[in-house]
N, C-alpha and C. Protein backbone atom coordinates (compact mmCIF):
# COMPACT_ATOMS: atom_id res chain seq x y z
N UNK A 1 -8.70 41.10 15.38
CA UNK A 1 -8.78 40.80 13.96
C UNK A 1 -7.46 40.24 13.45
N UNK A 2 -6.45 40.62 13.80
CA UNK A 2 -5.27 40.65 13.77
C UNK A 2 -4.79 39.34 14.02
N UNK A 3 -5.46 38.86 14.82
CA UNK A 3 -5.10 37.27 15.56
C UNK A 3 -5.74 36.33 14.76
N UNK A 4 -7.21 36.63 14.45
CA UNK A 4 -7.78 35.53 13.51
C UNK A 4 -7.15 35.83 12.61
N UNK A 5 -6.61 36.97 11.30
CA UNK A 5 -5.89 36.58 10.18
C UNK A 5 -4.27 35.62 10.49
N UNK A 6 -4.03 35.68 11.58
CA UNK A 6 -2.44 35.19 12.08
C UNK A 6 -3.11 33.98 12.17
N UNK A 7 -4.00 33.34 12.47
CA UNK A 7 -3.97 31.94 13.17
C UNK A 7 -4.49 31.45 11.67
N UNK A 8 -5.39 32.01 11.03
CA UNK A 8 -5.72 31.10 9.34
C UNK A 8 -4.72 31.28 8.61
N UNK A 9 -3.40 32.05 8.37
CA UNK A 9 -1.98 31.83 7.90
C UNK A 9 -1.54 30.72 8.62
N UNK A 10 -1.53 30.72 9.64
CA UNK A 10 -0.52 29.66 10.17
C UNK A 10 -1.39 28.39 9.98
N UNK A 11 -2.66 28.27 10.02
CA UNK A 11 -3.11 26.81 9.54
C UNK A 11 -3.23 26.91 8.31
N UNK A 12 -3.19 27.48 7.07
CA UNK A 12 -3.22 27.66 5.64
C UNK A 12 -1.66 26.63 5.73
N UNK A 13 -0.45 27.31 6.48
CA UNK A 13 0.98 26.27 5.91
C UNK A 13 0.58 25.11 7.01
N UNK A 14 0.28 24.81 7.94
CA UNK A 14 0.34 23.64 8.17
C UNK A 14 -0.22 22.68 7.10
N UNK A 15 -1.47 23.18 6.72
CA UNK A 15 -1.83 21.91 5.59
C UNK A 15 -0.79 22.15 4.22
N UNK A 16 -0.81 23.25 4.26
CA UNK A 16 0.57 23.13 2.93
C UNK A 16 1.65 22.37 3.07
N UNK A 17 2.27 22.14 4.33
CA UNK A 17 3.13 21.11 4.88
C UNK A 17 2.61 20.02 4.92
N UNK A 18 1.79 20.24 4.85
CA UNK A 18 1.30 18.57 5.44
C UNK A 18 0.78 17.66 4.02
N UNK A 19 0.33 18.70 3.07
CA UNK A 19 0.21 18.28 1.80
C UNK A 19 1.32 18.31 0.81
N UNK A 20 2.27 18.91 1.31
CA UNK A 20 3.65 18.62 0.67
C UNK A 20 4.29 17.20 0.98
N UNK A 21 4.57 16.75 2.08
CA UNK A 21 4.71 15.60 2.83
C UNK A 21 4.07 14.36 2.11
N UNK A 22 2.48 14.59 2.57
CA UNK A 22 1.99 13.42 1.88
C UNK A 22 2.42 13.02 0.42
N UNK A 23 2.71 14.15 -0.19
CA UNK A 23 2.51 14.12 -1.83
C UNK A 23 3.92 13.30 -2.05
N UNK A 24 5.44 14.37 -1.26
CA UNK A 24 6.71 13.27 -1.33
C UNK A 24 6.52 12.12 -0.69
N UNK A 25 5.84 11.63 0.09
CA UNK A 25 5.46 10.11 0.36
C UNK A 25 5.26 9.50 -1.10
N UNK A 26 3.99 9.67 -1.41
CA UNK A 26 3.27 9.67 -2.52
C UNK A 26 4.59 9.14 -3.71
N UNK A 27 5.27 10.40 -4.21
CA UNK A 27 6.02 10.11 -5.14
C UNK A 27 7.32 8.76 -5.21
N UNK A 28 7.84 8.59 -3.84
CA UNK A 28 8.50 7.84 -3.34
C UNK A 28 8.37 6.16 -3.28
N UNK A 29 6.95 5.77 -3.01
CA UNK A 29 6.23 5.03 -2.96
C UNK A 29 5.91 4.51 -4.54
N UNK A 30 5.58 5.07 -5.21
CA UNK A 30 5.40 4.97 -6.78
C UNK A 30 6.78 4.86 -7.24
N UNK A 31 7.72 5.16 -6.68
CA UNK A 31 8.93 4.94 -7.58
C UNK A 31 9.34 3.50 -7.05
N UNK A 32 9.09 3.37 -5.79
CA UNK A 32 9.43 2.01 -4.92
C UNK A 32 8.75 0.86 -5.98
N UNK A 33 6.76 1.39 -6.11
CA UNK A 33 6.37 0.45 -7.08
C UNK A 33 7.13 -0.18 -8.55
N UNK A 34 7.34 1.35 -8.92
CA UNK A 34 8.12 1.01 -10.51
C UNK A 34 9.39 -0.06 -10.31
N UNK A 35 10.44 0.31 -8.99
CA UNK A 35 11.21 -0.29 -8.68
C UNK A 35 11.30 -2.00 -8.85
N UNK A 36 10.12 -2.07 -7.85
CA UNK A 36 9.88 -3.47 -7.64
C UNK A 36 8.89 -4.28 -9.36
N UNK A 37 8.38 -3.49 -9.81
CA UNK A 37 7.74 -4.30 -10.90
C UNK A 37 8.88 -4.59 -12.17
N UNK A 38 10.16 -3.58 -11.78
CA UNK A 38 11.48 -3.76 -12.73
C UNK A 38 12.13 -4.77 -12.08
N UNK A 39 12.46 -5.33 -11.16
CA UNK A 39 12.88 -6.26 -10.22
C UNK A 39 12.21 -7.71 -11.00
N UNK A 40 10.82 -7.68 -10.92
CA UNK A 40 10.09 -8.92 -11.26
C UNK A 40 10.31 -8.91 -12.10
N UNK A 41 10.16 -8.22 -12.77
CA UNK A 41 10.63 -8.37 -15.19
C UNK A 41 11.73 -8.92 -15.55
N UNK A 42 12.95 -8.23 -14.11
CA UNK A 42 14.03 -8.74 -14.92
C UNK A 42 14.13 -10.41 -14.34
N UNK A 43 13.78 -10.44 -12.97
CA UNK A 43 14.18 -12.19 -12.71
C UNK A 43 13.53 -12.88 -13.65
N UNK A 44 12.54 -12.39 -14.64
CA UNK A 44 11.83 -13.72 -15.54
C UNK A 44 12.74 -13.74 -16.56
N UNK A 45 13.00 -12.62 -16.47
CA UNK A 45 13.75 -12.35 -17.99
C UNK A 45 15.06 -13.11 -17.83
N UNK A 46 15.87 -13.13 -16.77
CA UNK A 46 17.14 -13.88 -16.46
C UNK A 46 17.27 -14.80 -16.37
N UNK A 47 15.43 -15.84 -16.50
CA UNK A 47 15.57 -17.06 -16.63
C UNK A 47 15.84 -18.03 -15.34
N UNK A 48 15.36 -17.07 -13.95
CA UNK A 48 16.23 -17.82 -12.41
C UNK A 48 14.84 -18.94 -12.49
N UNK A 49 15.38 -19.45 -11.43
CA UNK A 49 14.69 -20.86 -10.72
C UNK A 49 13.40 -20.53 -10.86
N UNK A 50 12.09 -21.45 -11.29
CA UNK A 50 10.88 -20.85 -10.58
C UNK A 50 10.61 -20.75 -9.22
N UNK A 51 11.53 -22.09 -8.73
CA UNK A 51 10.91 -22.01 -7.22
C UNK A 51 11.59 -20.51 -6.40
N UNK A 52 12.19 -19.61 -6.89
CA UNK A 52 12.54 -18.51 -7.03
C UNK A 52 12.06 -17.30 -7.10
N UNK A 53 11.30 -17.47 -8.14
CA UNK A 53 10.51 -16.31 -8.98
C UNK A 53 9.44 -16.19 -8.46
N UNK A 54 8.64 -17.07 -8.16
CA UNK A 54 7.31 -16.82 -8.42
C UNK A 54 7.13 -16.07 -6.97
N UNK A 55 7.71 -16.94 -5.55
CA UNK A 55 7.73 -16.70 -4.32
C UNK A 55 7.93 -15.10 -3.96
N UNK A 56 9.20 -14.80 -4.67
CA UNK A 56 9.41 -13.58 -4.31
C UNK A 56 8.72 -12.67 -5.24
N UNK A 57 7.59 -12.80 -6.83
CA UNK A 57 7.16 -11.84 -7.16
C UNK A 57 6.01 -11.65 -6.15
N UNK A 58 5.60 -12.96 -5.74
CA UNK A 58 4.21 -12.98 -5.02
C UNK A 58 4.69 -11.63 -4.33
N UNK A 59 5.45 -11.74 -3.58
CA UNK A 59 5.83 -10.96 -1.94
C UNK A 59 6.01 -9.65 -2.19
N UNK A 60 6.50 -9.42 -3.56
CA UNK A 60 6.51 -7.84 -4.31
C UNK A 60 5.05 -7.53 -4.12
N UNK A 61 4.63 -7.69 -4.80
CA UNK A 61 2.48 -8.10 -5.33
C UNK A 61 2.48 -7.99 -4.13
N UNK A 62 2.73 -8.13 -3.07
CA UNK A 62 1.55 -7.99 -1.90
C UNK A 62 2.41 -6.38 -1.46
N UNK A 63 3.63 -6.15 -0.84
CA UNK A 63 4.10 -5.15 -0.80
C UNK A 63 2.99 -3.72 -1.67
N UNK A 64 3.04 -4.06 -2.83
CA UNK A 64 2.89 -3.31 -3.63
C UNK A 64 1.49 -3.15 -3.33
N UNK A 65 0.47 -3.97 -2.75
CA UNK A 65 -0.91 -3.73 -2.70
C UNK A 65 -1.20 -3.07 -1.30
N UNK A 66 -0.25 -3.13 -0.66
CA UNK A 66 0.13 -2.46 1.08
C UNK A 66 0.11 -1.07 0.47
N UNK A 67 0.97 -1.29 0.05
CA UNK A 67 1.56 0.40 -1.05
C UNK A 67 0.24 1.08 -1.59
N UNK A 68 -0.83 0.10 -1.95
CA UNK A 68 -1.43 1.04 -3.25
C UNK A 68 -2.93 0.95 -1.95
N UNK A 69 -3.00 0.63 -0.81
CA UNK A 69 -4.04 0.56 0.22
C UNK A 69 -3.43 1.56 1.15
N UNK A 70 -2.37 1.83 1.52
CA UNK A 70 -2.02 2.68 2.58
C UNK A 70 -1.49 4.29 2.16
N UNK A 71 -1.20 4.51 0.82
CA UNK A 71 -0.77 5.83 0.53
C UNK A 71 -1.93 5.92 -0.65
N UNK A 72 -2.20 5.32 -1.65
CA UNK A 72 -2.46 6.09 -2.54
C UNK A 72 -4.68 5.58 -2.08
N UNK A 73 -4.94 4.70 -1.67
CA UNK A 73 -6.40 4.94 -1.19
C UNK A 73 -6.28 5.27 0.21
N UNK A 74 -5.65 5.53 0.68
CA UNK A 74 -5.23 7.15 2.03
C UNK A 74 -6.05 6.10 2.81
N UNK A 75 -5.66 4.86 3.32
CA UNK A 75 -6.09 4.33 4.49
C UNK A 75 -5.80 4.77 5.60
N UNK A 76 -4.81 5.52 5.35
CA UNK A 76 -3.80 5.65 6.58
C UNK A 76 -4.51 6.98 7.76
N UNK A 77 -5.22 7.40 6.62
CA UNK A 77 -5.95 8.83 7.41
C UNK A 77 -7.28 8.80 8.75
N UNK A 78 -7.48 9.83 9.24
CA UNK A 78 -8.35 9.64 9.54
C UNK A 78 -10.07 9.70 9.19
N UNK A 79 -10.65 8.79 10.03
CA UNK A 79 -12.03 8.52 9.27
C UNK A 79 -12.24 7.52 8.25
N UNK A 80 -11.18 6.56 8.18
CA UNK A 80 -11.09 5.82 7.14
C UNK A 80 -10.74 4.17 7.91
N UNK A 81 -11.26 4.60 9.36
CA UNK A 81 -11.22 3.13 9.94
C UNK A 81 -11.81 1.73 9.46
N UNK A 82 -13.38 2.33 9.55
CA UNK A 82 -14.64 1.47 8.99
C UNK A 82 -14.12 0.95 7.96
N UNK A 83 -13.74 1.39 6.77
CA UNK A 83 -13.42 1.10 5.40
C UNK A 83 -12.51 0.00 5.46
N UNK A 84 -11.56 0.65 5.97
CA UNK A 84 -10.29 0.13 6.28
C UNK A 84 -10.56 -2.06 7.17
N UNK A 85 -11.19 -1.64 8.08
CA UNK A 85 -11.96 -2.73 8.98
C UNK A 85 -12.32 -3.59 7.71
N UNK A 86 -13.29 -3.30 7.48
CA UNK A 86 -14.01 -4.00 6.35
C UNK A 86 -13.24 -4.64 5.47
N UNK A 87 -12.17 -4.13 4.56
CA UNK A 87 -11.47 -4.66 3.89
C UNK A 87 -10.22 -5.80 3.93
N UNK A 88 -10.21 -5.52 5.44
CA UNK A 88 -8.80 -6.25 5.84
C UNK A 88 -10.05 -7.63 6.97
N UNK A 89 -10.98 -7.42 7.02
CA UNK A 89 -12.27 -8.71 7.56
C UNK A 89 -12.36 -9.60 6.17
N UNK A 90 -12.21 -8.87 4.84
CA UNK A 90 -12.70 -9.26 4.09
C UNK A 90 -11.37 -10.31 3.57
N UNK A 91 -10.17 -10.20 3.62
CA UNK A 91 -8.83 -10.53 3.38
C UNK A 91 -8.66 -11.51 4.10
N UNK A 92 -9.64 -11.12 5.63
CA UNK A 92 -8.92 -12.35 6.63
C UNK A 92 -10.04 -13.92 6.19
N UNK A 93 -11.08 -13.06 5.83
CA UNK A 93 -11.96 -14.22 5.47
C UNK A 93 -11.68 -15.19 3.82
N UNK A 94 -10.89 -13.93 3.29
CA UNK A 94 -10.70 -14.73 2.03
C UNK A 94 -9.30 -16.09 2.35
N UNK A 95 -8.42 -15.10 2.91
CA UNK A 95 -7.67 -16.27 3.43
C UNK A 95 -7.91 -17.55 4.28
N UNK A 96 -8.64 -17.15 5.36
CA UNK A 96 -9.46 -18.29 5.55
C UNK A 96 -10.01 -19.28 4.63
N UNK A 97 -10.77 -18.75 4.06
CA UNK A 97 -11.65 -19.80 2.82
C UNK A 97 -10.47 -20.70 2.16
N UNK A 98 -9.34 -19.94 1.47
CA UNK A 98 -8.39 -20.20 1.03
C UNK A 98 -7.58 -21.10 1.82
N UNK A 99 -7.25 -21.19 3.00
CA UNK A 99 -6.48 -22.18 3.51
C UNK A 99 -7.20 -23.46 3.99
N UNK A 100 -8.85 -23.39 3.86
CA UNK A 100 -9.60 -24.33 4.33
C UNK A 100 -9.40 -25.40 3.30
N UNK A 101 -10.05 -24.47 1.48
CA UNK A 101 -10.35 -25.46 0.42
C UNK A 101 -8.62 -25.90 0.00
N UNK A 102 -7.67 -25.35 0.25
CA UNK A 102 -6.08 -26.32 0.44
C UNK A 102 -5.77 -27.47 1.12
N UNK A 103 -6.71 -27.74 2.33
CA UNK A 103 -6.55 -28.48 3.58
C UNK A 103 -7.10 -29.25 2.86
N UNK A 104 -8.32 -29.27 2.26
CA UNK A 104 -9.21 -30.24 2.07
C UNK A 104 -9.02 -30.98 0.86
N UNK A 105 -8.23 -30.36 0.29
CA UNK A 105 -8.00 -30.51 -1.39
C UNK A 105 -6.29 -31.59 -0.79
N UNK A 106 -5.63 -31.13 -0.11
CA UNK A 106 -4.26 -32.04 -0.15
C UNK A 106 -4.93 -33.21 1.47
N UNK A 107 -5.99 -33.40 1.93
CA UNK A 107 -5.81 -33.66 3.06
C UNK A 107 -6.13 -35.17 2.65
């Protein structure tokens, strides 16, 4: 008896650890976001180059959607392959489409 209450303590803190962890991920990541969306505000605001601005907010914007697909909709976990599959088929196809009607449009 003794052993099953010892072994559901000791997996009770592993997920407590493990949900502590995720959560300082979590918070870290959101500050990274705030970081970077203060970054983009201020280069408009400073008036730099567009050929400047726009390039590197794009590259924030995608960062930031890595960010908001891998920690905060928990791609990263398991059981979340399928989903995961699907969405990044769906990205490769949009880009596709996207680099086709460019080709065709400057060709």
């Amino acid at each position: 008896m003794t052993d099953k209450v010892s072994e559901t303590s000791q997996q009770f803190d592993y997920e407590k650890q493990k949900r502590k962890e995720e959560m300082k991920q979590q918070v870290i990541t959101f500050a990274l976001m705030i970081v970077f969306t203060l970054i983009s505000f201020a280069m408009v605001l400073a008036e730099l180059d567009r050929l400047f601005v726009i390039p590197v907010i794009l590259v924030l914007a995608a960062i930031q959607v890595g960010f908001q697909l891998y920690y905060f909709m928990h791609m990263s976990h398991k059981g979340h392959e399928l989903p995961a599959l699907m969405f990044y088929g769906g990205v490769f196809a949009a880009f596709l489409t996207i680099l086709a009607l460019v080709v065709l449009v400057w060709w």
